[in-house]
N, C-alpha and C. Protein backbone atom coordinates (compact mmCIF):
# COMPACT_ATOMS: atom_id res chain seq x y z
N UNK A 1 0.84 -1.18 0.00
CA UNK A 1 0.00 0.00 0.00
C UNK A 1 0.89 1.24 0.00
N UNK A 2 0.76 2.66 -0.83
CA UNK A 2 1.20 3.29 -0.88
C UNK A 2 0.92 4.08 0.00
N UNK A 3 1.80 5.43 0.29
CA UNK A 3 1.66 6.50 0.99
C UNK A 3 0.40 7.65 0.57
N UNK A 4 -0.29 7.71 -0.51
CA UNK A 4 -0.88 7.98 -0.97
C UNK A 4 -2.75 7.37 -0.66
N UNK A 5 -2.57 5.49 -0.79
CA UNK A 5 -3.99 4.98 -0.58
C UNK A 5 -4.69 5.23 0.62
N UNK A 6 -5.69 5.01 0.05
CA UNK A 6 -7.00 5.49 1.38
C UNK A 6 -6.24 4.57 2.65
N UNK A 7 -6.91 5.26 3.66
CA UNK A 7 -6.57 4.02 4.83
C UNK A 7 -8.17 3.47 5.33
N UNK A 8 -8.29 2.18 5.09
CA UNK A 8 -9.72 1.51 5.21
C UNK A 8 -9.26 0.11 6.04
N UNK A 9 -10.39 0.42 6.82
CA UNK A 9 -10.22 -1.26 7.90
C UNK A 9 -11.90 -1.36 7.51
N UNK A 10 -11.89 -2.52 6.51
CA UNK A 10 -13.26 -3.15 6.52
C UNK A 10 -13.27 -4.55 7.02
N UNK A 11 -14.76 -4.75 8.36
CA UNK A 11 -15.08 -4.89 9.21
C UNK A 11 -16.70 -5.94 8.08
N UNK A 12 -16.66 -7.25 7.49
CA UNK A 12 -17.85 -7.38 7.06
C UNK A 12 -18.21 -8.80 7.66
N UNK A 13 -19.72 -8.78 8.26
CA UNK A 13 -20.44 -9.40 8.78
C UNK A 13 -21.49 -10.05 8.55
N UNK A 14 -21.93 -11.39 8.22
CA UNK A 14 -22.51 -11.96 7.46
C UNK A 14 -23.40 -12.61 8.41
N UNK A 15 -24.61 -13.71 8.24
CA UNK A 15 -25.40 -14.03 8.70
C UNK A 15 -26.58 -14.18 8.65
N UNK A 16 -27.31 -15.13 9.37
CA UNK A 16 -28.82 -15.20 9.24
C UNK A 16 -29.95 -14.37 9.87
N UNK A 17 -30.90 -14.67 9.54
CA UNK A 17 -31.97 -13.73 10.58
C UNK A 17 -32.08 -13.64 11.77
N UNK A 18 -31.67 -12.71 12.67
CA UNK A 18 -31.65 -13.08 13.77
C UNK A 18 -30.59 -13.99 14.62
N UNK A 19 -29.61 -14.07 13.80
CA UNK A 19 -28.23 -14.59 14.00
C UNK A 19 -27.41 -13.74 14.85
N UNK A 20 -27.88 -12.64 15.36
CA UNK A 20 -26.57 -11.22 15.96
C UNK A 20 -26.11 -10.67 15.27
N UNK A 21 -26.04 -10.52 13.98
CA UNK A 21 -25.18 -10.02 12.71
C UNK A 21 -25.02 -8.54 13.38
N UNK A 22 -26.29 -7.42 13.41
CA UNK A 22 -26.27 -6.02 13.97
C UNK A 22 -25.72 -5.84 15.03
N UNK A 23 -25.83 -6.52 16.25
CA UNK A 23 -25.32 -6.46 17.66
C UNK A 23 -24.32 -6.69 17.38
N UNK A 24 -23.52 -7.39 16.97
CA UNK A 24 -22.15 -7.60 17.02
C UNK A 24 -21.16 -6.32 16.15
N UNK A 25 -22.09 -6.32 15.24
CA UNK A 25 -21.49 -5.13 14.37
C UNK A 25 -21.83 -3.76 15.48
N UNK A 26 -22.50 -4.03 16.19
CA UNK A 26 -22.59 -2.51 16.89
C UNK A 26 -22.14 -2.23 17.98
N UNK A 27 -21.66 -3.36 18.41
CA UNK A 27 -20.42 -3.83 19.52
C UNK A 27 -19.11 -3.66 19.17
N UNK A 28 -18.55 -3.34 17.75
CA UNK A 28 -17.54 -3.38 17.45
C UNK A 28 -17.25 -2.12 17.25
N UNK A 29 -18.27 -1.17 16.81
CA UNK A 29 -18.37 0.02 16.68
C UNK A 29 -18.54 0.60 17.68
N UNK A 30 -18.44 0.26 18.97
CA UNK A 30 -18.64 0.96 20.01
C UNK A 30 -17.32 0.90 20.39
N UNK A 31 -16.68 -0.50 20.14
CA UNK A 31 -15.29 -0.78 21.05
C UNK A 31 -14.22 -0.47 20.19
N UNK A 32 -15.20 0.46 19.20
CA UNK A 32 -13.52 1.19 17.90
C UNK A 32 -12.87 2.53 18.76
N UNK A 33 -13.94 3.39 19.43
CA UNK A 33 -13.74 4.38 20.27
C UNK A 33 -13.65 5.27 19.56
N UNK A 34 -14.22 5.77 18.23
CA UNK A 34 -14.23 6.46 17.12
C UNK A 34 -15.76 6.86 17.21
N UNK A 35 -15.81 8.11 16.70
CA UNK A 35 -16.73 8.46 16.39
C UNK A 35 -17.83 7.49 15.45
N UNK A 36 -18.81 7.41 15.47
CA UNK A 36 -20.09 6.51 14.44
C UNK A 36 -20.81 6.95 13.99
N UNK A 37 -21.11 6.71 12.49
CA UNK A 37 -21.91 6.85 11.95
C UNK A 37 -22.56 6.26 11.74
N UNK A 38 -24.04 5.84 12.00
CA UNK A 38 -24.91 4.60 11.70
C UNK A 38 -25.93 4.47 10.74
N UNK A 39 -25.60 4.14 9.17
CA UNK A 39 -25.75 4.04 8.19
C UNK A 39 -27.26 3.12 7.87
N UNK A 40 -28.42 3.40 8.04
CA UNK A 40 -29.36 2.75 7.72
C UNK A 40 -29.86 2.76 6.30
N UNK A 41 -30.39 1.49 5.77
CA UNK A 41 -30.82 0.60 4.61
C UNK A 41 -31.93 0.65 4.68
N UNK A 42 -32.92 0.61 5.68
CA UNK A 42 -34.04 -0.03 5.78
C UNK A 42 -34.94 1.24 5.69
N UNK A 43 -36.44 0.34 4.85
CA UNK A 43 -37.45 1.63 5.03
C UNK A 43 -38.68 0.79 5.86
N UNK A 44 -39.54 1.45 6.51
CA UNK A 44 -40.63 0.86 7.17
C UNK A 44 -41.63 0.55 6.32
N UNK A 45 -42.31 -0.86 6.50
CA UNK A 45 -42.88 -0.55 5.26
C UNK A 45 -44.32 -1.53 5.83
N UNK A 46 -43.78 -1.90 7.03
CA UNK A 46 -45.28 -1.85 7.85
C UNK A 46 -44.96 -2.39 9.26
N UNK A 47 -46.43 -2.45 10.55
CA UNK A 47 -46.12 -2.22 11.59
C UNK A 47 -44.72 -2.63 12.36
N UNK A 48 -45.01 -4.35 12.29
CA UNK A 48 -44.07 -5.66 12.62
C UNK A 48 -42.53 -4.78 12.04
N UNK A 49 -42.03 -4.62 10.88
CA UNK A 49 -41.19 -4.25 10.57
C UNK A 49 -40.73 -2.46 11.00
N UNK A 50 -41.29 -2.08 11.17
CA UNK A 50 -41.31 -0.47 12.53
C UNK A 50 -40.97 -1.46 13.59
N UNK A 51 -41.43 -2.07 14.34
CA UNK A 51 -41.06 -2.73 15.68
C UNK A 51 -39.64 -3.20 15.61
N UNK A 52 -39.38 -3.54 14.63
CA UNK A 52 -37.76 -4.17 14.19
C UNK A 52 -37.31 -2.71 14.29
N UNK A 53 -37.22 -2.10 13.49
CA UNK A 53 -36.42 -1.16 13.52
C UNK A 53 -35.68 0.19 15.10
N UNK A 54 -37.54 0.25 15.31
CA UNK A 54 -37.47 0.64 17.07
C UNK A 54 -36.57 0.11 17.58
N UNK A 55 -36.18 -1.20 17.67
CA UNK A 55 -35.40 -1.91 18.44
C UNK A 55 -34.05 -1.79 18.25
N UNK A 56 -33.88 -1.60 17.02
CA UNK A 56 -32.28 -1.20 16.37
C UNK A 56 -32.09 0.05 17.04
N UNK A 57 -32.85 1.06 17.00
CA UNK A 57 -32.79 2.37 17.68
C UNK A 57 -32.37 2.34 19.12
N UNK A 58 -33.19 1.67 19.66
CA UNK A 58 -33.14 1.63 20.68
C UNK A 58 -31.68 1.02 21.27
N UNK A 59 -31.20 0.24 20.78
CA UNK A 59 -30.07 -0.29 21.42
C UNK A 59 -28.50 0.60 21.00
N UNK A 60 -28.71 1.55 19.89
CA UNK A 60 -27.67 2.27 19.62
C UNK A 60 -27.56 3.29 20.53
N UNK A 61 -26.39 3.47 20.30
CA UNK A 61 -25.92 4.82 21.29
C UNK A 61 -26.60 6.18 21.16
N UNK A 62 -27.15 7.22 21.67
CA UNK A 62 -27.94 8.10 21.16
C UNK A 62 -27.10 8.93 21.12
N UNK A 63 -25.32 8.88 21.11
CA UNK A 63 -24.12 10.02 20.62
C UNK A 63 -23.98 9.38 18.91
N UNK A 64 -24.43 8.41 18.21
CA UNK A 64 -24.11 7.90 16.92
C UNK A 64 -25.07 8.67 16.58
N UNK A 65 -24.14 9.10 14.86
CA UNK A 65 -25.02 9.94 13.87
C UNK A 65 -25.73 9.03 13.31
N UNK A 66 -26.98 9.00 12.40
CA UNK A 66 -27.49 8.69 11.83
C UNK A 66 -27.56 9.02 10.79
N UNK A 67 -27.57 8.29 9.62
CA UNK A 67 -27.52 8.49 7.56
C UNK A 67 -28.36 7.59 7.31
N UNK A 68 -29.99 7.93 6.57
CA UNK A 68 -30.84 6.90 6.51
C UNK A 68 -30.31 7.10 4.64
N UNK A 69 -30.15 6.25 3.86
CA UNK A 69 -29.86 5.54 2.54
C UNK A 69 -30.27 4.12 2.17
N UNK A 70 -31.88 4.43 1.94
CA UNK A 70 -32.20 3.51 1.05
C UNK A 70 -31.93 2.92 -0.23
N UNK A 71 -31.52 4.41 -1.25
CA UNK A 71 -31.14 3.53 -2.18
C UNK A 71 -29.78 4.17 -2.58
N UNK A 72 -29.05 5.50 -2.22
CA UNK A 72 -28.14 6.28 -2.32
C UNK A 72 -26.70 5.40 -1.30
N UNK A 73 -26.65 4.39 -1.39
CA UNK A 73 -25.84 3.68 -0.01
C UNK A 73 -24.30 4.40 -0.73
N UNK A 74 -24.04 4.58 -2.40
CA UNK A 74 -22.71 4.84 -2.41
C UNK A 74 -22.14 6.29 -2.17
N UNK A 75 -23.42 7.05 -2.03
CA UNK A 75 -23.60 8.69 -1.75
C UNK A 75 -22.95 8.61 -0.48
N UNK A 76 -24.26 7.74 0.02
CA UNK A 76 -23.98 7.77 1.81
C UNK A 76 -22.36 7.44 2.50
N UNK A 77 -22.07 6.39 1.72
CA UNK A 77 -20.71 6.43 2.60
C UNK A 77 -19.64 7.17 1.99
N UNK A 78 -19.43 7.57 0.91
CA UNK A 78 -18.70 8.50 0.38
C UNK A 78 -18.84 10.02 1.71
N UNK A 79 -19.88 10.17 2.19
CA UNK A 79 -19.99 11.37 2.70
C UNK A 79 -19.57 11.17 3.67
N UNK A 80 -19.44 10.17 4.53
CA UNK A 80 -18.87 9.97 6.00
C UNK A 80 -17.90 8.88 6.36
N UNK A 81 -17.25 8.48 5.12
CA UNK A 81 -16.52 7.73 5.63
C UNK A 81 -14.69 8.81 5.29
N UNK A 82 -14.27 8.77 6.75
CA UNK A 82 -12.69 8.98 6.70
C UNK A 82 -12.07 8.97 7.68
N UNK A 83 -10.26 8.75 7.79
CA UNK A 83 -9.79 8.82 8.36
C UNK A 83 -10.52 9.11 9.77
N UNK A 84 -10.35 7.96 11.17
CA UNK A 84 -10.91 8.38 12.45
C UNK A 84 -11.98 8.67 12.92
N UNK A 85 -12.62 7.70 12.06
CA UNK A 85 -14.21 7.67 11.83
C UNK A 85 -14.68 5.87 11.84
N UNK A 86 -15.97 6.05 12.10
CA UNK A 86 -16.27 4.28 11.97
C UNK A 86 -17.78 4.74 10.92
N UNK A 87 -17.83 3.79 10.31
CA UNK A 87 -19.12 3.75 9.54
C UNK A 87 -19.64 2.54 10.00
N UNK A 88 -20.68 2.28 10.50
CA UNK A 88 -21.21 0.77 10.26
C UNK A 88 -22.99 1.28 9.13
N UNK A 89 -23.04 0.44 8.40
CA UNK A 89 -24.19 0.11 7.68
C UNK A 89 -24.50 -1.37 7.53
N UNK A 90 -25.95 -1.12 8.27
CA UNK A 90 -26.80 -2.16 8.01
C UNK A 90 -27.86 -1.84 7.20
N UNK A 91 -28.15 -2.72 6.26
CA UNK A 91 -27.45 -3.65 5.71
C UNK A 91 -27.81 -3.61 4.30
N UNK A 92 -27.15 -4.56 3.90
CA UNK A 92 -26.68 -4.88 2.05
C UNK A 92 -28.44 -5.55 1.82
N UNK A 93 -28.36 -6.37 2.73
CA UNK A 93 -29.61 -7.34 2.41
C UNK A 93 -30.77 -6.06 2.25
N UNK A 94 -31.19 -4.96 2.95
CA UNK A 94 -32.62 -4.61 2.95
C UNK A 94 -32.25 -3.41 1.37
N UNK A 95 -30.91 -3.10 1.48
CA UNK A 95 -30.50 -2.14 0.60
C UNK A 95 -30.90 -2.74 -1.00
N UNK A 96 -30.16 -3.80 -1.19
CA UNK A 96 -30.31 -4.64 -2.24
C UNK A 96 -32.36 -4.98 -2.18
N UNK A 97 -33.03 -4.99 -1.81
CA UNK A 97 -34.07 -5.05 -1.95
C UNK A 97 -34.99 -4.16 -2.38
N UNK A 98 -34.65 -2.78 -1.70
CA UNK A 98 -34.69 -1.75 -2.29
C UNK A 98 -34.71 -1.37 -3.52
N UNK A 99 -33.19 -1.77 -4.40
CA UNK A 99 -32.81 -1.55 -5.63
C UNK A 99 -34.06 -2.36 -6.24
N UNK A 100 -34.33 -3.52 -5.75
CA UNK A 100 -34.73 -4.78 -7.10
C UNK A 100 -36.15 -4.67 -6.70
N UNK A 101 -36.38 -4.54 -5.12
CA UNK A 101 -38.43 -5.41 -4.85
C UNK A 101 -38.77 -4.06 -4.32
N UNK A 102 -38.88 -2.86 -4.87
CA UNK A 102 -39.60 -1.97 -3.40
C UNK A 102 -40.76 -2.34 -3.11
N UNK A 103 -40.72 -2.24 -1.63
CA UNK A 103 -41.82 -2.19 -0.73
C UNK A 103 -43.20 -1.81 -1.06
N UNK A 104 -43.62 -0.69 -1.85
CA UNK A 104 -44.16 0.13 -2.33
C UNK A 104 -45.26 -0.16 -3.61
N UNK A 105 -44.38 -1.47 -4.00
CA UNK A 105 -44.61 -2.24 -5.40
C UNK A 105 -44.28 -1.23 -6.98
N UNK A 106 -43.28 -0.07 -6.66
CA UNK A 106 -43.63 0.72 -7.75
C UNK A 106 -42.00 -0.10 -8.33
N UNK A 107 -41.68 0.15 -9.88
CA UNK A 107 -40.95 -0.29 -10.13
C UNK A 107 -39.25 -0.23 -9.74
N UNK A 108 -38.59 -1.27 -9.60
CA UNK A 108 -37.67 -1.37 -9.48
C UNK A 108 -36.48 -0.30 -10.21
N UNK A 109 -35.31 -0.52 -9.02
CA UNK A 109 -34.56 1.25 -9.60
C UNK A 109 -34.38 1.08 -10.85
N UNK A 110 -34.20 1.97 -11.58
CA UNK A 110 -33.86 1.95 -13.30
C UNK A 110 -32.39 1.85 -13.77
N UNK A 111 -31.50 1.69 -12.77
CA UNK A 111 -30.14 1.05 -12.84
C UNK A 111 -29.88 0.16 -11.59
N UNK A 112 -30.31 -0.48 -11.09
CA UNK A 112 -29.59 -1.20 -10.06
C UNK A 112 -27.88 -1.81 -10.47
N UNK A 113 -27.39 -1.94 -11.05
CA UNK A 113 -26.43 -2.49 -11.64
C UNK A 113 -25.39 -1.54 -11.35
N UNK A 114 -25.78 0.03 -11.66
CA UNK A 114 -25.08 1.36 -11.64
C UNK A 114 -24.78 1.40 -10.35
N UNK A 115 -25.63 1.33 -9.51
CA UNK A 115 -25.96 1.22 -7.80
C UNK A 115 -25.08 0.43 -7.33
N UNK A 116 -24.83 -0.92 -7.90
CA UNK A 116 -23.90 -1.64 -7.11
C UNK A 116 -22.49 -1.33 -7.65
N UNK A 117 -22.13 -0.58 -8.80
CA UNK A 117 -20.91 -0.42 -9.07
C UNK A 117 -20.51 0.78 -8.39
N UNK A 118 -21.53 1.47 -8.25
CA UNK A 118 -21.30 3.01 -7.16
C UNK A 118 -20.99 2.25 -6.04
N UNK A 119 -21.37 1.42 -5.75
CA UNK A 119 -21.40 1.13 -3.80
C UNK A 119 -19.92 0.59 -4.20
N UNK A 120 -19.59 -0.51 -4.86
CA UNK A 120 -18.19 -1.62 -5.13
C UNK A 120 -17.30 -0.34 -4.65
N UNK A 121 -17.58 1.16 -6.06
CA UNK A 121 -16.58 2.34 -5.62
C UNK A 121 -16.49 3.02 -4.94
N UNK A 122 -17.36 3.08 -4.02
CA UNK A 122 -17.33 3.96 -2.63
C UNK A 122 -16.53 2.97 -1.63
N UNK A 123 -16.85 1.58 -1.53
CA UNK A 123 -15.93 0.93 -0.55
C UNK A 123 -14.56 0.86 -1.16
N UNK A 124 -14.10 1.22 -2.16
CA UNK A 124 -12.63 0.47 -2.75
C UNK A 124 -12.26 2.15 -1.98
N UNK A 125 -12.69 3.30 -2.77
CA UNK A 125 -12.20 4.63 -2.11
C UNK A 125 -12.54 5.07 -0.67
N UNK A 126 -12.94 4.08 0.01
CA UNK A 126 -13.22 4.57 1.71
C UNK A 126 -12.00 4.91 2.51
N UNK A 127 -12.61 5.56 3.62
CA UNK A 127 -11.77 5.69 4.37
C UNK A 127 -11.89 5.88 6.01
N UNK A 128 -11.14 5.11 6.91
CA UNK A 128 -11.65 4.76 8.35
C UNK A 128 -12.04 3.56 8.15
N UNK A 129 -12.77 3.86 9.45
CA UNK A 129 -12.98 1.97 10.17
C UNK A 129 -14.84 2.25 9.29
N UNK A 130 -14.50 0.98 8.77
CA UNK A 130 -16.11 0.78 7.83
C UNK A 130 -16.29 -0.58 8.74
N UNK A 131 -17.67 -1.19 8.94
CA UNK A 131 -18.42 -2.39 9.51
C UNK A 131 -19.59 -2.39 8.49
N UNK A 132 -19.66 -3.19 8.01
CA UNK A 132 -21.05 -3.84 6.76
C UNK A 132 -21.97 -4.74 7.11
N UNK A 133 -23.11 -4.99 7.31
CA UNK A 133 -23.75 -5.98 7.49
C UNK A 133 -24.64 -6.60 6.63
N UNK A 134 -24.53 -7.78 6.31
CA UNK A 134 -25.36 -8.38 5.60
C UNK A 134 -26.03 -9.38 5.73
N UNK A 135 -27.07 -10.04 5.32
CA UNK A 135 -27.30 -11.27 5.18
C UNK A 135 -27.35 -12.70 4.73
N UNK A 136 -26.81 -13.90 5.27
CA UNK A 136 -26.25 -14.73 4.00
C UNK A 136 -27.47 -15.51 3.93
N UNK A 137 -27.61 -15.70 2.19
CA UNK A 137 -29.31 -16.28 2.47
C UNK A 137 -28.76 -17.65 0.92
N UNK A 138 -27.90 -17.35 0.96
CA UNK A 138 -27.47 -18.54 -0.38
C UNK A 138 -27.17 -20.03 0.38
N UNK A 139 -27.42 -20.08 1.59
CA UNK A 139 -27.38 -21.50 2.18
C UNK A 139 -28.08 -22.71 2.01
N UNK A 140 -29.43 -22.46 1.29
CA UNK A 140 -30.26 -23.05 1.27
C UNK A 140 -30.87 -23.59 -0.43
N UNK A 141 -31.88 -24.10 -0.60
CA UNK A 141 -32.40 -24.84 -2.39
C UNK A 141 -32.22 -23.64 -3.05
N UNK A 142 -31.99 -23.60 -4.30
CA UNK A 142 -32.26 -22.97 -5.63
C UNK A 142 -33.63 -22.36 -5.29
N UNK A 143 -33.84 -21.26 -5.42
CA UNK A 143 -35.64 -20.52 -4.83
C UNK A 143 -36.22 -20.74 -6.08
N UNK A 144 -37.50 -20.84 -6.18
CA UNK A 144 -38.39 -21.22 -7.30
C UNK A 144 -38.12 -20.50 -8.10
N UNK A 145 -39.22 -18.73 -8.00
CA UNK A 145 -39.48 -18.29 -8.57
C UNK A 145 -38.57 -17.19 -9.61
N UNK A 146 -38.46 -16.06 -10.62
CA UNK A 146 -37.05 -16.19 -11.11
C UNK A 146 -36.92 -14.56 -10.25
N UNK A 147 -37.85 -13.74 -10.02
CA UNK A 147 -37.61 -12.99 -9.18
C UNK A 147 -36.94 -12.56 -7.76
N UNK A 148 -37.34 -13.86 -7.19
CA UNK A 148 -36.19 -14.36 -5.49
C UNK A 148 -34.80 -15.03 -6.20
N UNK A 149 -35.11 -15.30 -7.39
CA UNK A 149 -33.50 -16.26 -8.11
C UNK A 149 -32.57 -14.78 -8.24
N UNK A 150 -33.19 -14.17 -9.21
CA UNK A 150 -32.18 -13.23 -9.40
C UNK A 150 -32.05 -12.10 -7.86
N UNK A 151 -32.91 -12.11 -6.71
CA UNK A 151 -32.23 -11.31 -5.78
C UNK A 151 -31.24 -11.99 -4.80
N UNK A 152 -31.16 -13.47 -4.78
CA UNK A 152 -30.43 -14.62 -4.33
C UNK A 152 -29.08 -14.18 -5.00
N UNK A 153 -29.36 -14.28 -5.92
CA UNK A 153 -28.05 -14.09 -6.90
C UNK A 153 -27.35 -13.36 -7.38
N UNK A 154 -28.01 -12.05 -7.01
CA UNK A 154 -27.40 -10.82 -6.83
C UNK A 154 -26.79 -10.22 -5.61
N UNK A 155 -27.24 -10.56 -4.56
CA UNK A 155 -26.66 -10.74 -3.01
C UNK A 155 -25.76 -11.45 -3.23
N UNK A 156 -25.96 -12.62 -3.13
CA UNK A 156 -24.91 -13.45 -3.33
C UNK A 156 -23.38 -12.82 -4.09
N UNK A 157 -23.45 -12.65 -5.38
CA UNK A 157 -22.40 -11.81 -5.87
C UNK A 157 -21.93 -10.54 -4.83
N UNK A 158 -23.04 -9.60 -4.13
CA UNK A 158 -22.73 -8.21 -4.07
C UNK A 158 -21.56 -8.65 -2.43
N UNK A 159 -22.32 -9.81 -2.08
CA UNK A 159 -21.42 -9.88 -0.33
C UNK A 159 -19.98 -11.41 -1.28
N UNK A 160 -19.67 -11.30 -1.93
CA UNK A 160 -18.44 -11.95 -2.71
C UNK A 160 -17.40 -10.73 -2.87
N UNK A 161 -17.79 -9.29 -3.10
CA UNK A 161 -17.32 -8.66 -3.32
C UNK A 161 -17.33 -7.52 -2.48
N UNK A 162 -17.91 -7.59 -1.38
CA UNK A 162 -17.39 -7.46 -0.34
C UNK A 162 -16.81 -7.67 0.59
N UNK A 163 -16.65 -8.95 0.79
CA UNK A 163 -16.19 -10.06 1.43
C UNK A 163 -14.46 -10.06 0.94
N UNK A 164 -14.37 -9.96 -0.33
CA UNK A 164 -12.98 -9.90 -1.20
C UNK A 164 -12.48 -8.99 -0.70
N UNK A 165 -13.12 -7.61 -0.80
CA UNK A 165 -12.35 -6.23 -0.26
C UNK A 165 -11.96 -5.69 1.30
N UNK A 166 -12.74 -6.68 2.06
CA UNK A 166 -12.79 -6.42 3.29
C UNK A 166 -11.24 -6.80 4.16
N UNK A 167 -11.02 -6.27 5.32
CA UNK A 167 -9.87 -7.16 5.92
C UNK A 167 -10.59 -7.93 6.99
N UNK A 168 -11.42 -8.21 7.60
CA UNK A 168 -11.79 -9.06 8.19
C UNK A 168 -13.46 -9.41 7.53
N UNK A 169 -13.88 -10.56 7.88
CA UNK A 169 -14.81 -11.48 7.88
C UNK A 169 -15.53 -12.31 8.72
N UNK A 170 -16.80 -11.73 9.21
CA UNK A 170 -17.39 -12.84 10.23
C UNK A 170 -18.66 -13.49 9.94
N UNK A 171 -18.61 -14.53 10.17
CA UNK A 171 -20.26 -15.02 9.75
C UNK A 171 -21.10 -15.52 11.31
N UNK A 172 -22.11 -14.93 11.71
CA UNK A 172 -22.66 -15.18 12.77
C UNK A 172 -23.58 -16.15 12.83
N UNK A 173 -23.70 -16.88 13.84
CA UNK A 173 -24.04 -18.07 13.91
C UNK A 173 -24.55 -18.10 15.10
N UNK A 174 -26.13 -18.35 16.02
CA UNK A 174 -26.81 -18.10 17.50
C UNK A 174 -26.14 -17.11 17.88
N UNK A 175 -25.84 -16.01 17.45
CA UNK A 175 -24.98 -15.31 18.18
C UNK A 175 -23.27 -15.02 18.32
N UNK A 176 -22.91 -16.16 17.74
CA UNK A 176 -21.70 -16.64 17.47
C UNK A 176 -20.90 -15.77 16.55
N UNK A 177 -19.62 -15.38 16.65
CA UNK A 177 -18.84 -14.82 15.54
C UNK A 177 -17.76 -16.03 15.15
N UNK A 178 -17.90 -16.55 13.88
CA UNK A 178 -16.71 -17.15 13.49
C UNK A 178 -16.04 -16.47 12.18
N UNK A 179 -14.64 -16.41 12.47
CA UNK A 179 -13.87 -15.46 11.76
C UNK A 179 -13.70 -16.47 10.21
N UNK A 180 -13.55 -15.81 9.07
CA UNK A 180 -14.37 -16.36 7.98
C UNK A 180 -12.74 -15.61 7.09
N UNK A 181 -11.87 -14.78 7.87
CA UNK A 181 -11.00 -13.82 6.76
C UNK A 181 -10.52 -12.59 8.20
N UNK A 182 -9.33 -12.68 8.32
CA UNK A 182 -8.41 -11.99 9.19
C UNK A 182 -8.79 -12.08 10.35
């Protein structure tokens, strides 16, 4: 690495529903001792899922900034990620859904593709302590229909290539962190 490259410690966290994936990522971001930025993905998009989110609120620090980026995620961390700083964003999984299924039923973004090459280039040019969270959902059958195929399979790719760029790797498991990469 030159004297010149960004300085980036990526921090990416993988997992199932309800696996700890967020807690752990927000445990790490607490014990960076850096300032936080807490990068939200998610939109409400009815009650049950507001109750999820409350709860994310609730357990963060009320000194962490908040950046809500539904579908702008490569805007978003471009703006706050540097030197002596922590970013954590959760997550790839609700973000990527965004791009392809909105909530809303209105059509899907008109580049998603653009979206993920913006995000690939906002993490290659970051800077500071970044934490990512995602969800690993490729564990399981081939999904029927070709709509869940191609968002399977587009996750799938988008946390490959994050996973590549990152310096560490965890995949959570009951709670569990097993180190997956540094």
């Amino acid at each position: 690495m030159t004297s010149s490259a960004p300085s980036r410690d990526l921090t990416f966290i993988l997992g199932g529903a309800r696996s700890g994936k967020s807690a752990h990522a927000e445990r790490l971001a607490a014990e960076s001792g850096l300032p936080v930025t807490y990068v939200a993905t998610a939109r409400i998009g009815d009650a049950e899922f507001g109750e999820r989110i409350a709860h994310h609120r609730v357990r963060r620090p009320a000194h962490w900034s908040l950046l809500e980026a539904p579908l702008d995620l490569a805007g978003a961390l471009s703006s706050v990620a540097r030197d002596g700083h922590c970013v954590l964003i959760d997550c790839l999984t609700l973000w990527l859904a965004n791009l392809l299924c909105p909530a809303d039923y209105t059509e899907a973004h008109p580049a998603p593709h653009e979206a993920l090459n913006a995000f690939d280039a906002a993490v290659s040019d970051a800077r500071g302590k970044i934490i990512i969270v995602s969800n690993e959902i490729g564990l399981g059958v081939v999904p029927l229909g070709s709509v869940t195929r191609r968002y399977v399979d587009e996750l799938g790719r988008l946390n490959q290539r994050v996973a590549a760029a990152s310096t560490r790797a965890t995949l959570m498991v009951a709670g569990l962190p097993l180190a997956l990469k540094g």
